[in-house]
C-alpha atoms as a PDB file:
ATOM      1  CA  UNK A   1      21.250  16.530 -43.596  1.00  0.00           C
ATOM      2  CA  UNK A   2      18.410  19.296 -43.425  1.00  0.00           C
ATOM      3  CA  UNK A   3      16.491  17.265 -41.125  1.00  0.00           C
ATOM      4  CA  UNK A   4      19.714  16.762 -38.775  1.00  0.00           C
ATOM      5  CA  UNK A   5      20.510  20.459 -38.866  1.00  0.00           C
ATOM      6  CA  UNK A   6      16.425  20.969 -37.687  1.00  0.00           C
ATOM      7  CA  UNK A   7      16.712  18.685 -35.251  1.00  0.00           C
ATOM      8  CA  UNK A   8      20.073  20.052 -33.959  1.00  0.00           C
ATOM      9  CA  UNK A   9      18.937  23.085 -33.918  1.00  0.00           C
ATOM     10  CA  UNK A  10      15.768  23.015 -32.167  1.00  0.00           C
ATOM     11  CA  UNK A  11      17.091  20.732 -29.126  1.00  0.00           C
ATOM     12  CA  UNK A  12      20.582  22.318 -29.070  1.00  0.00           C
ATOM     13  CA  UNK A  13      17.718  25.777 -28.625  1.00  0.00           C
ATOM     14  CA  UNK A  14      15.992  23.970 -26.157  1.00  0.00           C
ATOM     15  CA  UNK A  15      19.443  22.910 -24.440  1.00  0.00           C
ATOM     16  CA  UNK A  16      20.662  26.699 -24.095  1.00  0.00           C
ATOM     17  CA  UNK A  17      17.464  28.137 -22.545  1.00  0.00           C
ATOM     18  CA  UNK A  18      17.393  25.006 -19.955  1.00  0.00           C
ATOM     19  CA  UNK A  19      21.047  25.814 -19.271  1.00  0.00           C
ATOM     20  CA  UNK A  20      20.518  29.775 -19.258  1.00  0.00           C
ATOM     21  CA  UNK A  21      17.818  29.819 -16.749  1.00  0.00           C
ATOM     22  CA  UNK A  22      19.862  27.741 -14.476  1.00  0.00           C
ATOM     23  CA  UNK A  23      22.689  30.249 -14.588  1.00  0.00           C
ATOM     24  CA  UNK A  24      20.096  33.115 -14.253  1.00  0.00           C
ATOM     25  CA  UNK A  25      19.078  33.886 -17.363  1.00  0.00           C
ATOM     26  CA  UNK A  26      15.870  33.011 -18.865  1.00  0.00           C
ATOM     27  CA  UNK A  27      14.846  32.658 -22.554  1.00  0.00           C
ATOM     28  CA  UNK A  28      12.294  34.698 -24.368  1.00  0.00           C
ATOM     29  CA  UNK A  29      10.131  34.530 -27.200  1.00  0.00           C
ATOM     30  CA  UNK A  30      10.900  36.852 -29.762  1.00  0.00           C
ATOM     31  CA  UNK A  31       7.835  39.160 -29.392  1.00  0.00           C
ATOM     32  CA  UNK A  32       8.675  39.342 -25.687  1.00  0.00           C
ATOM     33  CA  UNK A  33      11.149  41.372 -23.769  1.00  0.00           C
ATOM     34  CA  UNK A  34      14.229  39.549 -22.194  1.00  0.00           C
ATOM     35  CA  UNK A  35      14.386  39.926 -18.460  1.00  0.00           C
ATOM     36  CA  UNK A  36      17.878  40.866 -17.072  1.00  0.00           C
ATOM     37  CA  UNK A  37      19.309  37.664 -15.458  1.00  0.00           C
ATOM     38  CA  UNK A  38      19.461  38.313 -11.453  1.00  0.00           C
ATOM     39  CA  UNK A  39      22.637  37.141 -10.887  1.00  0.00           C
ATOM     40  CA  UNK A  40      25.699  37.403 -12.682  1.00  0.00           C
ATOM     41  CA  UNK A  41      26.348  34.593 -15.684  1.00  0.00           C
ATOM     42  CA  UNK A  42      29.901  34.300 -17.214  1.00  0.00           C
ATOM     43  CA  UNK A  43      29.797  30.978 -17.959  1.00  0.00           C
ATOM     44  CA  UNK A  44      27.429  29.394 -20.922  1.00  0.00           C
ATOM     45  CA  UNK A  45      27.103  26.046 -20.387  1.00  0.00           C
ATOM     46  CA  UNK A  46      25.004  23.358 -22.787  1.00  0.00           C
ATOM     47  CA  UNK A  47      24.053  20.343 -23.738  1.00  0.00           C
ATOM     48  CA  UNK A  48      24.630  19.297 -27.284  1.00  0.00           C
ATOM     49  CA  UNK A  49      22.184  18.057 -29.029  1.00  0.00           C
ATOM     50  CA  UNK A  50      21.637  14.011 -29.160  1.00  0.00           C
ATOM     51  CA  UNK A  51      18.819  14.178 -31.806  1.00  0.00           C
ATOM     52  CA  UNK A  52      17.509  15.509 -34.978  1.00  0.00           C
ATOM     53  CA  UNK A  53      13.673  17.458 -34.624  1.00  0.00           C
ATOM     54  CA  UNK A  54      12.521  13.977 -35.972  1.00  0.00           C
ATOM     55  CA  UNK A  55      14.110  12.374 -32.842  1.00  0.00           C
ATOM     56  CA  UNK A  56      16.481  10.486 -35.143  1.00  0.00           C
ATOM     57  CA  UNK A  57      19.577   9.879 -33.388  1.00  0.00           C
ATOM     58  CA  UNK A  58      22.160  12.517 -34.080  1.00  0.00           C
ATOM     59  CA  UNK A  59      25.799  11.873 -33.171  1.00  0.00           C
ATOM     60  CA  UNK A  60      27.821  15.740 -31.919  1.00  0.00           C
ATOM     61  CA  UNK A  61      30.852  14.070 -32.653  1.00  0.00           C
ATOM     62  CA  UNK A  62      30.575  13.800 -35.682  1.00  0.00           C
ATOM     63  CA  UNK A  63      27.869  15.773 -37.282  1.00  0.00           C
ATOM     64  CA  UNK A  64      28.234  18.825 -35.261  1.00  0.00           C
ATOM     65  CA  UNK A  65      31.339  20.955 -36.672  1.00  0.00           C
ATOM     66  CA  UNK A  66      30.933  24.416 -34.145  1.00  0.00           C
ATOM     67  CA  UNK A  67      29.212  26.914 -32.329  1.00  0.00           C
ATOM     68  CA  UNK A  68      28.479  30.737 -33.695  1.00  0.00           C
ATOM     69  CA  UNK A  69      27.979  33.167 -31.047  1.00  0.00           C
ATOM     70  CA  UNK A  70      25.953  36.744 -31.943  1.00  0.00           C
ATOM     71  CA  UNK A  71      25.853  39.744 -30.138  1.00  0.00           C
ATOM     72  CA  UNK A  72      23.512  42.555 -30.759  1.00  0.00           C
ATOM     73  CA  UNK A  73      22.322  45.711 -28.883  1.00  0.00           C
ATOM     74  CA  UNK A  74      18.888  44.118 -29.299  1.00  0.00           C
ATOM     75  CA  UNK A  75      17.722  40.387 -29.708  1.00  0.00           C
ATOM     76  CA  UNK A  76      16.229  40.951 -32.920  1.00  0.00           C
ATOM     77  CA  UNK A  77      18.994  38.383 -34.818  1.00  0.00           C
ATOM     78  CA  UNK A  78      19.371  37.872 -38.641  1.00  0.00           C
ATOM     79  CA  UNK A  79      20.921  35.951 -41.171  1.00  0.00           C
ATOM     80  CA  UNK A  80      22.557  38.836 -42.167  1.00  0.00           C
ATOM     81  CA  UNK A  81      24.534  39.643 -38.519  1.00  0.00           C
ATOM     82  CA  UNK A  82      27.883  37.970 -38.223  1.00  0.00           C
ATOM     83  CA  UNK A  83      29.213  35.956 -35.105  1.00  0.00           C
ATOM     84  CA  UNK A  84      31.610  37.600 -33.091  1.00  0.00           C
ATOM     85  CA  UNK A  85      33.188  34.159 -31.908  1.00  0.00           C
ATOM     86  CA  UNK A  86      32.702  30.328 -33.208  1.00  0.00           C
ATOM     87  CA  UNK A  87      33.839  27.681 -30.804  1.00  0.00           C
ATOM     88  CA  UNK A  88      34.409  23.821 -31.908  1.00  0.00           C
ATOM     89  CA  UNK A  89      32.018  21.638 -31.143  1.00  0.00           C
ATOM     90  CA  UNK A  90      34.757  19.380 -29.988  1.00  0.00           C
ATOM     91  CA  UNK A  91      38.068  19.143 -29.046  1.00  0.00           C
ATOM     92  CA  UNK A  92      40.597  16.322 -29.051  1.00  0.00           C
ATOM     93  CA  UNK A  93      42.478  15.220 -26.349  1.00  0.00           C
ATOM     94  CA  UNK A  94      45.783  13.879 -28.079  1.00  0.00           C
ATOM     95  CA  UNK A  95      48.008  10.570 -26.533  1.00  0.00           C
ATOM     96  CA  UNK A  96      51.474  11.603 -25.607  1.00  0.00           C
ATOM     97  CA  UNK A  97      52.909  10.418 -29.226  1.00  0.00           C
ATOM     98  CA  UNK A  98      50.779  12.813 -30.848  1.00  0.00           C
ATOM     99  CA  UNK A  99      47.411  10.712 -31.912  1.00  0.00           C
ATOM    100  CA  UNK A 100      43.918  11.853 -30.873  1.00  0.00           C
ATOM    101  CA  UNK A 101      42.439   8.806 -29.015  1.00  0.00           C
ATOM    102  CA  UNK A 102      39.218  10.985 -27.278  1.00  0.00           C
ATOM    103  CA  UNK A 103      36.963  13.593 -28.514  1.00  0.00           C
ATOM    104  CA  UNK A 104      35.939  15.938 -26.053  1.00  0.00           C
ATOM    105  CA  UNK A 105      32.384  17.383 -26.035  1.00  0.00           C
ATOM    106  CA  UNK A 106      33.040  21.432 -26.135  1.00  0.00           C
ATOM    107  CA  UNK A 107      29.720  22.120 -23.249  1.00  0.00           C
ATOM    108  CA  UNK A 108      30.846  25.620 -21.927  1.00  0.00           C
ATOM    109  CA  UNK A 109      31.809  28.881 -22.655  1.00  0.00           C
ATOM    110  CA  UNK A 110      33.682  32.035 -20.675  1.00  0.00           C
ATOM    111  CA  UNK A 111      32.248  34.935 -22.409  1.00  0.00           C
ATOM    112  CA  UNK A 112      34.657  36.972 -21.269  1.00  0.00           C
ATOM    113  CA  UNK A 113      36.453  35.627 -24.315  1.00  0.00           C
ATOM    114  CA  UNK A 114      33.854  38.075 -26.519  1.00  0.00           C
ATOM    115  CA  UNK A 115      34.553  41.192 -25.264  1.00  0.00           C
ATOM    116  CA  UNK A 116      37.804  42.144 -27.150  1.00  0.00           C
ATOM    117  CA  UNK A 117      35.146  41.698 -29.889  1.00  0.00           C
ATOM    118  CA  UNK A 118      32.039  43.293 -28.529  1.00  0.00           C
ATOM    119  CA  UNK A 119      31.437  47.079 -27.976  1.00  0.00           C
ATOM    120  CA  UNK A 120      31.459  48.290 -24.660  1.00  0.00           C
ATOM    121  CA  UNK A 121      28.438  48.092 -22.734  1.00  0.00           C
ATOM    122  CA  UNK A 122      26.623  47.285 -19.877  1.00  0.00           C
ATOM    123  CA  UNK A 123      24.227  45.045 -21.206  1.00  0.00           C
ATOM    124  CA  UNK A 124      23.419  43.142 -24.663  1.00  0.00           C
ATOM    125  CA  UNK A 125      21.766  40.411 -26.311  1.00  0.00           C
ATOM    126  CA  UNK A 126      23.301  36.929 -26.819  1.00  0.00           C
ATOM    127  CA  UNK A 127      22.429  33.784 -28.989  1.00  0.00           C
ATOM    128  CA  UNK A 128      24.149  31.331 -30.228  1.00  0.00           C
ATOM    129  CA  UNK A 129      23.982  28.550 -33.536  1.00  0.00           C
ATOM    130  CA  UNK A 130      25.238  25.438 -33.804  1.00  0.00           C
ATOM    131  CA  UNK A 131      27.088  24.763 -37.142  1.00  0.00           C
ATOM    132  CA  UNK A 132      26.729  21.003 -38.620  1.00  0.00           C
ATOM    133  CA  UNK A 133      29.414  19.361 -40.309  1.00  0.00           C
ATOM    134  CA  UNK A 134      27.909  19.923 -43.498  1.00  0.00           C
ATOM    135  CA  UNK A 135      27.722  23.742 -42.796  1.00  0.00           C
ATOM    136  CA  UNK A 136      24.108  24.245 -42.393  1.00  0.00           C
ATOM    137  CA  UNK A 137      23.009  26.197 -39.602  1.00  0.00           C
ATOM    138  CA  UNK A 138      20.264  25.778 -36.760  1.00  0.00           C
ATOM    139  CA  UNK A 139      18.254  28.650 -36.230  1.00  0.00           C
ATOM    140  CA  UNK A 140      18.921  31.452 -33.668  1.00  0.00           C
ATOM    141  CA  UNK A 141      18.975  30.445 -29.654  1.00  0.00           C
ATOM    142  CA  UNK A 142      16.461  32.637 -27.518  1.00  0.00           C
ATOM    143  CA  UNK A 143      18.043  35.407 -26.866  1.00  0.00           C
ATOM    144  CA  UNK A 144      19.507  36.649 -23.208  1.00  0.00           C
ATOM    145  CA  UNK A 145      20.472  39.459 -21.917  1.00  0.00           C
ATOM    146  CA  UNK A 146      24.464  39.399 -20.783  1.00  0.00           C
ATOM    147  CA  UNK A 147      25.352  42.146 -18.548  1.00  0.00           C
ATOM    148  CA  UNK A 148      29.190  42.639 -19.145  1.00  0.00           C
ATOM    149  CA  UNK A 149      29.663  44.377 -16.284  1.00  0.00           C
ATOM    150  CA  UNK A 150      29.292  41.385 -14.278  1.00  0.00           C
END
């Protein structure tokens, strides 16, 4: 599973920044400052990721349990911060007697569900991990900025 939790990690990474910079936030490198997106980006939206690093195929609906989001004053992340928010990876969409016959994909995110958790601000960094089922994580997303304000 080490290899699946790679390969989640670095196209679920890859995924994020694609998405960000369409909603007007770009990714960075980490010796690099993050530009402040130009317009204003309340929505997170992704695609999860269909392969390990190895390109084996990996399946999100079942080997992807959640989503850890991170918030820090800067984007310098570490294994030691804690998420301020996790978010399932899927969600099932139940029959009327009760019975889940779908899995849903979970592909966006309002965070304006993270600021009863977040200190007030007008700006911060934002990345986000994606949890297998096994409970291995992928490494830290690029960091943004989010302006809160917006």
């Amino acid at each position: 599973m080490n290899g699946f939790r790679v390969h989640a990690i670095f196209l679920f990474i890859l995924a994020v920044c694609a998405l960000l910079s369409g909603c007007g936030g770009e990714g960075a490198s980490s010796e690099a400052s993050v530009p402040v997106p130009a317009g204003t980006a309340n929505v997170l939206a992704w695609d999860p990721p269909q392969t390990y690093e190895d390109s084996t195929v990996l399946d999100p609906y079942t080997e992807l349990d959640y989503y850890e989001f991170y918030v820090r004053e800067d984007g310098n992340f570490t294994d030691n911060d804690l998420p301020v928010a996790q978010v399932g990876a899927t969600a099932d969409i139940l029959s009327p007697d009760g019975t889940v016959y779908l899995k849903n994909l979970t592909t966006e995110f309002d965070l304006q569900n993270l600021l009863p958790f977040v200190p007030p601000t007008s700006s911060c960094y934002l990345s986000i991990r994606a949890v297998g089922a096994d409970g291995l994580r992928s490494q830290f997303s690029e960091p943004i900025i989010w302006n809160q304000l917006s």
